[in-house]
Protein backbone atom coordinates (compact mmCIF):
# COMPACT_ATOMS: atom_id res chain seq x y z
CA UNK A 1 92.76 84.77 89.05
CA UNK A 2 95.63 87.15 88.26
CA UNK A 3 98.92 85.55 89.19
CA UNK A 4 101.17 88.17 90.46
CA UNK A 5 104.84 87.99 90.74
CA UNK A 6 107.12 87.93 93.65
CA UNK A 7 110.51 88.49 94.41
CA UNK A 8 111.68 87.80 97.75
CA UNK A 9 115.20 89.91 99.06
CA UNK A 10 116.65 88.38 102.52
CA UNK A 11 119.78 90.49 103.60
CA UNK A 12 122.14 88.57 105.70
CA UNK A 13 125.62 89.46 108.45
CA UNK A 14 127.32 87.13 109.92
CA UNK A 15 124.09 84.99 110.55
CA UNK A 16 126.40 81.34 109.90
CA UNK A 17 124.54 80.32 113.04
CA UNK A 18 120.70 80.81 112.31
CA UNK A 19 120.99 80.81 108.20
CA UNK A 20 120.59 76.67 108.56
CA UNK A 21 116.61 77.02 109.44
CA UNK A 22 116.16 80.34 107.05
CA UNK A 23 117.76 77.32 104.41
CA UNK A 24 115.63 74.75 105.41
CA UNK A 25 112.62 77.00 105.44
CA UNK A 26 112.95 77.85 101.85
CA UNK A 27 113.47 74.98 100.76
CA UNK A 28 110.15 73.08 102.08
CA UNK A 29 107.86 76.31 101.24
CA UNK A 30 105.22 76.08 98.90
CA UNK A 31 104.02 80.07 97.57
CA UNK A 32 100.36 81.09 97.44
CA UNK A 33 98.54 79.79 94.18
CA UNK A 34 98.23 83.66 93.31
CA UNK A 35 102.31 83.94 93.43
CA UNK A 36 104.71 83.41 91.14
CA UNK A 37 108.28 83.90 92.52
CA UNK A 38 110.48 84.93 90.10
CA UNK A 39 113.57 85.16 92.13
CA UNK A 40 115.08 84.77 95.89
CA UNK A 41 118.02 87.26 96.60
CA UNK A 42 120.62 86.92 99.54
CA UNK A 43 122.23 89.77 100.04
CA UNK A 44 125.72 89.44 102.30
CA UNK A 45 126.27 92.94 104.08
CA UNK A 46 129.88 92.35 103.88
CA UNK A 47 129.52 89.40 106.36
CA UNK A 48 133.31 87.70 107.51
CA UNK A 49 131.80 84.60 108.61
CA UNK A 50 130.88 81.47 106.25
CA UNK A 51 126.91 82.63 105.84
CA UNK A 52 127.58 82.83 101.87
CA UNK A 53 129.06 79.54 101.59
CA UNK A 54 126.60 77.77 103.43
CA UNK A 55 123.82 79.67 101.18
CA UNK A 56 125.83 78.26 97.97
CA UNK A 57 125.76 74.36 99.86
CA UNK A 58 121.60 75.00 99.32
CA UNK A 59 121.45 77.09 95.97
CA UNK A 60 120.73 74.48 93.77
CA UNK A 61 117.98 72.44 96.73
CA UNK A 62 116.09 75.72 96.37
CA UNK A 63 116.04 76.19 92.83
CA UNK A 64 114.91 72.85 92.18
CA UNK A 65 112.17 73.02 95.17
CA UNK A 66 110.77 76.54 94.32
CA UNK A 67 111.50 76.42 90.48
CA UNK A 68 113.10 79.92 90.36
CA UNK A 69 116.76 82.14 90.17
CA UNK A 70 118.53 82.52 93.16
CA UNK A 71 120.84 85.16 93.56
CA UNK A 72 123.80 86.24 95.93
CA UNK A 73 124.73 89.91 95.49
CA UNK A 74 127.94 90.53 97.92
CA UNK A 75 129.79 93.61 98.99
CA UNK A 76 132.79 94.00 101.02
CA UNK A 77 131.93 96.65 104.12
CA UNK A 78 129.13 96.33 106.31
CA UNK A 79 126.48 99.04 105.63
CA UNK A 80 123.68 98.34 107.37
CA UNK A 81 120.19 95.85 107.16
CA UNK A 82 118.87 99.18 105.48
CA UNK A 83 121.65 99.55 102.84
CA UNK A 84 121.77 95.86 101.96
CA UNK A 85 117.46 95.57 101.58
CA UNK A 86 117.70 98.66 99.11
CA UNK A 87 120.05 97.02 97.29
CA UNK A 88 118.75 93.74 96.61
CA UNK A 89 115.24 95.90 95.75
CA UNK A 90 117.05 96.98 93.30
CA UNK A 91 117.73 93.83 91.44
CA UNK A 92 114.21 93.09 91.58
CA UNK A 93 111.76 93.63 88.85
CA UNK A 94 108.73 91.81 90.12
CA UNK A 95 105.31 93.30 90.93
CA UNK A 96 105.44 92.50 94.67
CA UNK A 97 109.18 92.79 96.20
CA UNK A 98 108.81 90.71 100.02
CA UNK A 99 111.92 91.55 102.48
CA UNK A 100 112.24 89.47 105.63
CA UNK A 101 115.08 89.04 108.05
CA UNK A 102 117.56 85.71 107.85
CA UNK A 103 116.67 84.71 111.10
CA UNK A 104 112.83 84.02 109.75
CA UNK A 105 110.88 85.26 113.08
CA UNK A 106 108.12 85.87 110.75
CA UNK A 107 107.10 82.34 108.99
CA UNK A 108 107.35 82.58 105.04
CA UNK A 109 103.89 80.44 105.32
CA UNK A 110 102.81 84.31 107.25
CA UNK A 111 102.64 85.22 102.74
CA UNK A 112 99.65 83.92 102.34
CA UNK A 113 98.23 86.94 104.37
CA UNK A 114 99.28 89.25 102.49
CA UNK A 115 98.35 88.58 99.07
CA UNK A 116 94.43 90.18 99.87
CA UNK A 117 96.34 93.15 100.29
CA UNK A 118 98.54 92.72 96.87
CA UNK A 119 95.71 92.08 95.10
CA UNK A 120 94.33 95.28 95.83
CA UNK A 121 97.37 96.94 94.54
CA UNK A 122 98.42 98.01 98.31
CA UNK A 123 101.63 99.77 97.88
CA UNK A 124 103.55 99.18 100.93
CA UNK A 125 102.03 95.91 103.33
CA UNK A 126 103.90 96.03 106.90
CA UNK A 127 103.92 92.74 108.53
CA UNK A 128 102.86 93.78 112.54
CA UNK A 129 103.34 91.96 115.62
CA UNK A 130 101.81 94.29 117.77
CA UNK A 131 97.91 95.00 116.83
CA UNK A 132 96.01 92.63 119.28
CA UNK A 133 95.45 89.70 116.23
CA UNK A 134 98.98 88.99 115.80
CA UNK A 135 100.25 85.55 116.98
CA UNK A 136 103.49 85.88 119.11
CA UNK A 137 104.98 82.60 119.30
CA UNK A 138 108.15 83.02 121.25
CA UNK A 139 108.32 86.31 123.17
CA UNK A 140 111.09 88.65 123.66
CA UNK A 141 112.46 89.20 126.99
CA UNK A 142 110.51 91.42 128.47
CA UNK A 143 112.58 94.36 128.74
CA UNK A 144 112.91 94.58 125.25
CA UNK A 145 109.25 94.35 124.83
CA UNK A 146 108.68 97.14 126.66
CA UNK A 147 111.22 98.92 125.06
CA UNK A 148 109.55 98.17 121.95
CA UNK A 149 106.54 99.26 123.10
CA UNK A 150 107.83 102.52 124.36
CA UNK A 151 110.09 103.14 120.69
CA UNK A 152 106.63 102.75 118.89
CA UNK A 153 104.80 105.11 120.60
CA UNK A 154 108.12 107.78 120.57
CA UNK A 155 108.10 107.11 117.32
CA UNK A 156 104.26 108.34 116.31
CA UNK A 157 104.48 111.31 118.63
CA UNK A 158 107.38 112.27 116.63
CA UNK A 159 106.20 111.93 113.54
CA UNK A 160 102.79 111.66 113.80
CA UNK A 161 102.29 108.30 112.28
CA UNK A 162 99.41 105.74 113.91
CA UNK A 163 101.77 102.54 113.01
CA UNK A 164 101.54 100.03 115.71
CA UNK A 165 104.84 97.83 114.55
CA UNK A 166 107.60 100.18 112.31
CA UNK A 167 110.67 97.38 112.98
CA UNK A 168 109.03 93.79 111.89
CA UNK A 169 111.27 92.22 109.42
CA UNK A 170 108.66 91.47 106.79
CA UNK A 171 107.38 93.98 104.87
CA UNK A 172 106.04 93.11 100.68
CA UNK A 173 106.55 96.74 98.36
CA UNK A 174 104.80 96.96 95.39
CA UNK A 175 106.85 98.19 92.24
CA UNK A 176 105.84 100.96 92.24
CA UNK A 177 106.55 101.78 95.82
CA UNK A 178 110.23 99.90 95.92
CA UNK A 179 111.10 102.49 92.78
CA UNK A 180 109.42 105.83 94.16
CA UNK A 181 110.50 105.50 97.75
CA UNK A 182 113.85 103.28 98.29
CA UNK A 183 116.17 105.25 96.01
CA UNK A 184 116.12 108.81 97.69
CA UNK A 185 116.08 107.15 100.98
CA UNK A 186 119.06 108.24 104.08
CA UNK A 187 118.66 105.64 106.97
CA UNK A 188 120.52 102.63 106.13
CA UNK A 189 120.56 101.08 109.90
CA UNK A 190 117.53 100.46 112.48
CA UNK A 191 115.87 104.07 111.06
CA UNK A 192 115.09 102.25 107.38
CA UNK A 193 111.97 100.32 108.23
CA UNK A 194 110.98 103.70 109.72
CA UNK A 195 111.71 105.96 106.73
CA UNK A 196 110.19 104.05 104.67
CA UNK A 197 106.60 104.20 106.36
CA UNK A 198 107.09 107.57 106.79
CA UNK A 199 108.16 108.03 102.47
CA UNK A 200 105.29 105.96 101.51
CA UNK A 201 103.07 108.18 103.85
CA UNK A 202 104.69 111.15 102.60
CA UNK A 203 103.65 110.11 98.83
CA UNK A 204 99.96 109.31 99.52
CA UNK A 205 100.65 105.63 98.86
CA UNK A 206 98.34 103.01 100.15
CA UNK A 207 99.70 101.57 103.08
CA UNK A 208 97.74 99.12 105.08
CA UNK A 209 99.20 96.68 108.53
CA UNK A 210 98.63 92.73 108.45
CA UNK A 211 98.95 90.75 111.62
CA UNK A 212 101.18 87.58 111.29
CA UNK A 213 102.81 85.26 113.81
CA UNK A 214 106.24 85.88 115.05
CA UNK A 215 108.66 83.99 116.95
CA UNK A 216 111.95 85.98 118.92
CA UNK A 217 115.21 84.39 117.75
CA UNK A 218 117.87 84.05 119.99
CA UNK A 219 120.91 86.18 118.43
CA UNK A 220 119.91 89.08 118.25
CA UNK A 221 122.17 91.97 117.05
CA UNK A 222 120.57 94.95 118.49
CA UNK A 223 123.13 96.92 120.97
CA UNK A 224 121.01 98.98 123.21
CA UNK A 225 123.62 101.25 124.82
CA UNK A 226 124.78 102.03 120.87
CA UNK A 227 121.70 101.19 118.88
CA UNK A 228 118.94 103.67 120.89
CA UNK A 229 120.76 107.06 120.61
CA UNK A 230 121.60 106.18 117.02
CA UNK A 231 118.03 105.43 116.38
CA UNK A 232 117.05 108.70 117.89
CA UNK A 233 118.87 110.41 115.86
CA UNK A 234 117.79 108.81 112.55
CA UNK A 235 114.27 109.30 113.78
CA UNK A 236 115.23 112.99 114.54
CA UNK A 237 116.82 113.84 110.85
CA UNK A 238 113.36 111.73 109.25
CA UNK A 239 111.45 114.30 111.31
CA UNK A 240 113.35 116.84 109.71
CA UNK A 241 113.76 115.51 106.21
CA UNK A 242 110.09 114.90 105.38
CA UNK A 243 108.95 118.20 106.99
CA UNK A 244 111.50 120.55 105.35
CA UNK A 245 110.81 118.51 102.10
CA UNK A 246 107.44 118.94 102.37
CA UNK A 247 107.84 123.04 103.05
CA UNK A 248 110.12 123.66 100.75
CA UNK A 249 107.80 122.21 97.89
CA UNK A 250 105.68 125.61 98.50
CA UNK A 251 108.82 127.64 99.68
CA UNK A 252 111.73 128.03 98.24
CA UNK A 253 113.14 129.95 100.90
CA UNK A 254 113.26 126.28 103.81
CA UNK A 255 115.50 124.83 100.41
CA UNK A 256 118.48 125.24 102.94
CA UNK A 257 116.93 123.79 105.88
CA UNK A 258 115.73 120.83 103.19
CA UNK A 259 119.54 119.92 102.29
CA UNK A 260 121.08 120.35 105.93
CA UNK A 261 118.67 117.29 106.80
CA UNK A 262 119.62 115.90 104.20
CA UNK A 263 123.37 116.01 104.87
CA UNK A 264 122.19 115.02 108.80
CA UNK A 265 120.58 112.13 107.37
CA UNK A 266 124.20 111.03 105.29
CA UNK A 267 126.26 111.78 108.46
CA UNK A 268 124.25 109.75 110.76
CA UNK A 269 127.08 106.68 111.88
C-alpha cells in the first residue's frame, strides 16, 4: 500500500477558549495506516489573546505523540480564516494538505474517510455536513441552519455549482491543487472555502464530497448583520472573476472586465 503524506494546516484567532480540546485532540490521534504526517501547522491570524502560548505549552506532547514537526507561523494583523489557510498551504510540501478549523467540529478521526478519495488522486475532497449520510452530532441553532441552508442553495444558483456544503472547515487539497488554485486566489474571509470550489471547478480538477460527522461549537465568530452582505459580495465578484476569466481566455476584448473583478475581489473589506 502506497503511504501518502499529509500535512495538516489549522489557522487559529483568538480561540484561547476552545484551542484546549483542538490540543488534546491532537495529541491522542492516531493517522490512517496509509498516512504519513509530515507536519502540523498553527497558523495565528494576528490573534491578541494567549492562543499561541498555550499551543507552545503542547508543542513538544504532540511531537512526541504524532512523531512529526510542528510549526507556528504568526503575523501581526488579522486577515482573515482565508488569508491565514493560504498561508500555512504554503509551507506545506506534502502530497495531501488537510485544513480544519481550531474549534475541531469535524473529528480528526473523520480522516480516515477521506483517504479512498486520496488514493485516487482526488484533487480537492470537501468534508460535507449536509448530504443526507453525514452525522450531525450537535446541531446549530436552528436559525442558522436554515440560514445555511438557504446560503447553499444562493450560492449554486449563482454560480451554478451542485455543492451541498461550500463552508465545512475540513477540506484535504492535493499538491497539485493547493499550488494551481490557492495562489491567484481574492477571498480571504467567509468567500475562501467558496472560491476555492469554484477554482478547482474552473480547472477541471477532480473534486468529489465526503460525508463526516460534525458537532456545532459554541463560540462562534460569524456576525450575521456584518458577515452576510460581505459574503454576498465576495460571492458576487467570484461570479464575476471566474466568468470574465473564463471569456477573456477566447476574447481579448472582456480583458478589462477580467481585471475590474479582479480589483472588486482585492477591495472587498
Amino acid at each position: 500500500m502506497k503511504t501518502m503524506t499529509l500535512s495538516i494546516v489549522i489557522p487559529f484567532y483568538n480561540e484561547e477558549t476552545r484551542i484546549a480540546g483542538c490540543l488534546t485532540a491532537l495529541k491522542n490521534w492516531t493517522p490512517p495506516r496509509a498516512i504519513r504526517l509530515d507536519q502540523i501547522i498553527f497558523v495565528n491570524d494576528g490573534s491578541t489573546d494567549e492562543t499561541e502560548l498555550r499551543i507552545k505549552k503542547y508543542e513538544s506532547r504532540i511531537k512526541k505523540h504524532l512523531k512529526t514537526n510542528v510549526v507556528i507561523a504568526s503575523y501581526d494583523q488579522n486577515r482573515g480564516r482565508g488569508y491565514a489557510v493560504r498561508h500555512g498551504m504554503g509551507l506545506s510540501k506534502s502530497d495531501y494538505t488537510l485544513f480544519l478549523d481550531a474549534d475541531m467540529s469535524t473529528p480528526l478521526n473523520e480522516l480516515a474517510k477521506f483517504t479512498p478519495a486520496m488514493k485516487k488522486g482526488t484533487d480537492l475532497i470537501i468534508g460535507t455536513r449536509k448530504n443526507g449520510h453525514s452525522t450531525v452530532i450537535i446541531h446549530q441553532p436552528l436559525y442558522r441552519e436554515l440560514l445555511g441552508r438557504a446560503f447553499t442553495k444562493l450560492t449554486n444558483f449563482i454560480l451554478g455549482t451542485h455543492v451541498t456544503d461550500f463552508t465545512c472547515g475540513f477540506k484535504a487539497f492535493s499538491r497539485l491543487a493547493k499550488d494551481t488554485i490557492l495562489p491567484p486566489l481574492t477571498s480571504y474571509r467567509w468567500g475562501f472555502d467558496t472560491e476555492v470550489i469554484v477554482a478547482a471547478l474552473y480547472h477541471h480538477m477532480k473534486v468529489t464530497e465526503v460525508p463526516v460527522a460534525w458537532s456545532d461549537a459554541a463560540g462562534s465568530k460569524v456576525r450575521l448583520l456584518v458577515d452576510i452582505p460581505r459574503t454576498l459580495k465576495e460571492l458576487v465578484a467570484i461570479k464575476l472573476a471566474y466568468t470574465t476569466r473564463s471569456a477573456e481566455a477566447v476574447n481579448p476584448i472582456l480583458r478589462p472586465a477580467y481585471k475590474l473583478a479582479q480589483t472588486l475581489s482585492m477591495a472587498l473589506p
